[in-house]
N, C-alpha and C. Protein backbone atom coordinates (compact mmCIF):
# COMPACT_ATOMS: atom_id res chain seq x y z
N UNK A 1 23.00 -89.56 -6.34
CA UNK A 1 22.08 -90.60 -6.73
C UNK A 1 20.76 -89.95 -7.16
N UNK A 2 20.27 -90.02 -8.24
CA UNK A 2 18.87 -89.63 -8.79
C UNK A 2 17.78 -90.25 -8.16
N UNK A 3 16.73 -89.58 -8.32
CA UNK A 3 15.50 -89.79 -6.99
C UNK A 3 14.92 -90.62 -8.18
N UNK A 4 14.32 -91.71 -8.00
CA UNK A 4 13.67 -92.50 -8.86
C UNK A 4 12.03 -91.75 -9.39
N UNK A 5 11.70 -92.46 -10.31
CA UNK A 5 10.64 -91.92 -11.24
C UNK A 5 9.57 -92.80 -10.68
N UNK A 6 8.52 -92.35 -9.82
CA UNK A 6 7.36 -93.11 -9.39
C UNK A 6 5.86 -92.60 -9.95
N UNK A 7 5.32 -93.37 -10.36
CA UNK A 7 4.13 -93.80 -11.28
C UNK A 7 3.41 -93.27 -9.93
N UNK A 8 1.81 -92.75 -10.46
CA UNK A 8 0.56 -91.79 -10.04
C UNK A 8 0.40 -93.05 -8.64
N UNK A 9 0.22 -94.23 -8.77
CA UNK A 9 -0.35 -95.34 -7.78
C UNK A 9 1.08 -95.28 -6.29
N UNK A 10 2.45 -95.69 -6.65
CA UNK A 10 3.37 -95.25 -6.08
C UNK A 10 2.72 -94.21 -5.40
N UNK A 11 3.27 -93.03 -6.24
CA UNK A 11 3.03 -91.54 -5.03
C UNK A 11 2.01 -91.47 -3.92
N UNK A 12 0.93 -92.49 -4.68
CA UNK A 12 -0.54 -92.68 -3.79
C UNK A 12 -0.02 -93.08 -2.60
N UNK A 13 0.60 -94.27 -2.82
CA UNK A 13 0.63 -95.36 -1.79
C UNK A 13 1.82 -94.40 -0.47
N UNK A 14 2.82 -93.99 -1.41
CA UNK A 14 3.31 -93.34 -0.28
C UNK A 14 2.99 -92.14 0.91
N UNK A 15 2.01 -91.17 -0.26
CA UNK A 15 1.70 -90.45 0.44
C UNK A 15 0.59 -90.82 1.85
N UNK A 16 -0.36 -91.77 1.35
CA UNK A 16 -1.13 -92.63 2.37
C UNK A 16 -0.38 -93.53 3.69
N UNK A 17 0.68 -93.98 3.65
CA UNK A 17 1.62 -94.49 4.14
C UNK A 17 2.28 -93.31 5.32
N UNK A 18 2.99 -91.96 4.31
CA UNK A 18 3.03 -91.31 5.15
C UNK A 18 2.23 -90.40 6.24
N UNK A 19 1.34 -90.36 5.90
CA UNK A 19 0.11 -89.62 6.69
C UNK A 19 -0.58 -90.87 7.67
N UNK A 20 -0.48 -91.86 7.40
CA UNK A 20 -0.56 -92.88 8.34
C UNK A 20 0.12 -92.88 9.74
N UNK A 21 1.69 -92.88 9.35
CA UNK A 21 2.68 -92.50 10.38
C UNK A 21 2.88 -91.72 11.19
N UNK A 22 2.48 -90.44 10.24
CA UNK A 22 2.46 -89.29 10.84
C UNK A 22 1.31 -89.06 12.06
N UNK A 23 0.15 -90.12 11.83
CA UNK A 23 -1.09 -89.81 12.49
C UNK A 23 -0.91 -90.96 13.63
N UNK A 24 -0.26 -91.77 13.79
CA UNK A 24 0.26 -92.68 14.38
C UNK A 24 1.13 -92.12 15.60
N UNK A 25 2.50 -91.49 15.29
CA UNK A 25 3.31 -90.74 15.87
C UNK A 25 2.59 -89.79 16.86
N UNK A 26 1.59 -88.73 16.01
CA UNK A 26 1.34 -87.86 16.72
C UNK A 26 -0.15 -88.49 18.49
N UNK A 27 -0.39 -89.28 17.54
CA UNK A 27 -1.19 -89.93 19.08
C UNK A 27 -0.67 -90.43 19.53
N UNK A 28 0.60 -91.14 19.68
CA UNK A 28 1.70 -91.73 20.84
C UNK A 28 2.07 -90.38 21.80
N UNK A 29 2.96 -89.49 21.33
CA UNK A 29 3.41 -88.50 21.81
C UNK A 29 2.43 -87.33 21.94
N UNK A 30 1.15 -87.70 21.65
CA UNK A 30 0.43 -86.55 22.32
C UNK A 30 0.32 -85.98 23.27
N UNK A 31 -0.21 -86.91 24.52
CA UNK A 31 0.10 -86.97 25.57
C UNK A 31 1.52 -86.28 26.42
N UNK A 32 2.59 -86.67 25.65
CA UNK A 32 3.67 -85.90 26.21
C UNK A 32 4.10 -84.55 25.79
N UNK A 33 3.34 -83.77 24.96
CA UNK A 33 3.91 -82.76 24.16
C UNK A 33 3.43 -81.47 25.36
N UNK A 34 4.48 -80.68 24.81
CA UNK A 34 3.91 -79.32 26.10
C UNK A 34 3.75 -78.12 24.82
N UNK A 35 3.85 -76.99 25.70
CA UNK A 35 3.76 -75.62 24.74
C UNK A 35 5.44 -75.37 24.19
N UNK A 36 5.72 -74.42 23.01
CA UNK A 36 6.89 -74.02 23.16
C UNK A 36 7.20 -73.01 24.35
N UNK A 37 8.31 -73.18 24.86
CA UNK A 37 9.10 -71.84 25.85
C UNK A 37 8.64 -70.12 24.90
N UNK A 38 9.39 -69.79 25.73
CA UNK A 38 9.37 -68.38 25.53
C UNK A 38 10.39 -68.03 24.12
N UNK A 39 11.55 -68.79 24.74
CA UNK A 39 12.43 -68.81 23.97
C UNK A 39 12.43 -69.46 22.49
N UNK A 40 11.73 -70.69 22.56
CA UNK A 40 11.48 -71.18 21.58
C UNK A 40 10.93 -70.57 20.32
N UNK A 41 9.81 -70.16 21.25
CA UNK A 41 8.29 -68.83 20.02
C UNK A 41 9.11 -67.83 19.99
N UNK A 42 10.19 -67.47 20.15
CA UNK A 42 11.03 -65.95 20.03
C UNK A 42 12.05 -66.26 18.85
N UNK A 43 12.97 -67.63 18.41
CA UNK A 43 13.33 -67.89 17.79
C UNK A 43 12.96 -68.23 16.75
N UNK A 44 11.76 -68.52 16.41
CA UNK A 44 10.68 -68.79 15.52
C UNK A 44 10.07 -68.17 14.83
N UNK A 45 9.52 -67.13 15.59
CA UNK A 45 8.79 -65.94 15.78
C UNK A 45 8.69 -65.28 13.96
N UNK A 46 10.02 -64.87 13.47
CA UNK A 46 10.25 -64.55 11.90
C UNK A 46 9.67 -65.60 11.03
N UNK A 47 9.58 -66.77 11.59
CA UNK A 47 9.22 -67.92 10.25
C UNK A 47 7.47 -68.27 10.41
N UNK A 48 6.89 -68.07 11.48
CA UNK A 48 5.69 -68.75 11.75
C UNK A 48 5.01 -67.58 12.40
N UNK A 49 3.62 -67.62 12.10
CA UNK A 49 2.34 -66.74 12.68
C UNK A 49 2.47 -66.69 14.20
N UNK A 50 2.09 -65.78 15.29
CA UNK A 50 2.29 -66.14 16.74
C UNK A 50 1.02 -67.44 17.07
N UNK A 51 -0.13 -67.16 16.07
CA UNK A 51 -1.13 -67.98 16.34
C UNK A 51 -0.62 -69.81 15.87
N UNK A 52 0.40 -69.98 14.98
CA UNK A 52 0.71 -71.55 14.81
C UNK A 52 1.52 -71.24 15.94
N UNK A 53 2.70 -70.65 16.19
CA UNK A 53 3.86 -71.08 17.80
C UNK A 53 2.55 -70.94 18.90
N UNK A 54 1.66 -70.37 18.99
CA UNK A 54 1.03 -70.86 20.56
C UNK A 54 0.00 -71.95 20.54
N UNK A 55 -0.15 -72.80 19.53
CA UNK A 55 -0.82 -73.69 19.17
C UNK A 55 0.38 -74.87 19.07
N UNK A 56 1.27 -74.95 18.84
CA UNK A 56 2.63 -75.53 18.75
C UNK A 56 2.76 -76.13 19.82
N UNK A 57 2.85 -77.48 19.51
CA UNK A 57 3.37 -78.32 21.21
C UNK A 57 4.64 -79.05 20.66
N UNK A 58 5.43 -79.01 21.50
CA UNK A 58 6.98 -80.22 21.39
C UNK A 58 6.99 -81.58 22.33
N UNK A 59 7.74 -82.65 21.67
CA UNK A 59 7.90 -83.39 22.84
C UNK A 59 9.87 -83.67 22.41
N UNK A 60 10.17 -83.69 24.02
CA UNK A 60 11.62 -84.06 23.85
C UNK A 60 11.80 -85.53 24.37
N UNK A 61 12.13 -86.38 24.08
CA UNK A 61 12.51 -87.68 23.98
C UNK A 61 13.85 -87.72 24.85
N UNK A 62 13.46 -88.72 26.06
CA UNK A 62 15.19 -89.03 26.36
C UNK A 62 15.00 -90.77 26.66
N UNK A 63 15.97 -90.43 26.32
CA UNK A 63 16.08 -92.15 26.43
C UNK A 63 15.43 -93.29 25.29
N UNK A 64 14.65 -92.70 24.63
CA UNK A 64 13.86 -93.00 23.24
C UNK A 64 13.90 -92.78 22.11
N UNK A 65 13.82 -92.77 21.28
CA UNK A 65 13.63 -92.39 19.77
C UNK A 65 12.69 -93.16 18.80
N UNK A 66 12.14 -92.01 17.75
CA UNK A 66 11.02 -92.15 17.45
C UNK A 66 11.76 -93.82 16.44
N UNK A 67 10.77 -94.29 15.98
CA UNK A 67 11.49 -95.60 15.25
C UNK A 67 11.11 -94.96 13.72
N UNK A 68 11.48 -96.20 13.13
CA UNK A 68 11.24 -95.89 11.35
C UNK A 68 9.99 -96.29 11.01
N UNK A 69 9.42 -95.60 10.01
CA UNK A 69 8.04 -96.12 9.45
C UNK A 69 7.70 -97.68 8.94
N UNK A 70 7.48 -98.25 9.69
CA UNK A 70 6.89 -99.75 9.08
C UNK A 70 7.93 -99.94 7.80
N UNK A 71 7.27 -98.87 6.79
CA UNK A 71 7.72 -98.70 5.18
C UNK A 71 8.29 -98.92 4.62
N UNK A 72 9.45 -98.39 5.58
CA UNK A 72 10.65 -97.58 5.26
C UNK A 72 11.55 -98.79 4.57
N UNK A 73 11.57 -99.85 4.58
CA UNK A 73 12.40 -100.91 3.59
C UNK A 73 11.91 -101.01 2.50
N UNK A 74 10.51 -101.24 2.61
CA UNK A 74 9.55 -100.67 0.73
C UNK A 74 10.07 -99.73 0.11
N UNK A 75 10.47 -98.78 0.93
CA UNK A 75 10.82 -97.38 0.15
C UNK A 75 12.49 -97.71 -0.70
């Protein structure tokens, strides 16, 4: 399926939309996020600076999941 052709205002709106969510998300689960393990920053380690993995927090979800963006039927 071809990705549709979206006009300068579109891209706007989405990109605003997504950075919304994203800023949304991350203050819910702030609170719960920890450091990566040892293991984690070791697996990583080749793709990312040591200074982003020790700045790096995760949160693992049980029983929850994150939901869909408001949007996401606009889209």
């Amino acid at each position: 399926m071809p990705l549709p052709k979206l006009g300068d205002e579109q891209v706007e709106w989405v990109i605003q939309q997504v950075a919304a969510y994203i800023g949304g998300q991350r203050q819910t689960y702030r609170g719960k996020a920890v450091a990566l393990s040892r293991n984690q920053r070791t697996a990583m380690h080749p793709f990312f600076p040591a200074s982003t993995l020790e700045s790096a927090r995760v949160v693992v979800l049980a029983g929850e999941r994150v939901s869909n963006p408001h949007f996401f039927g606009e889209l």
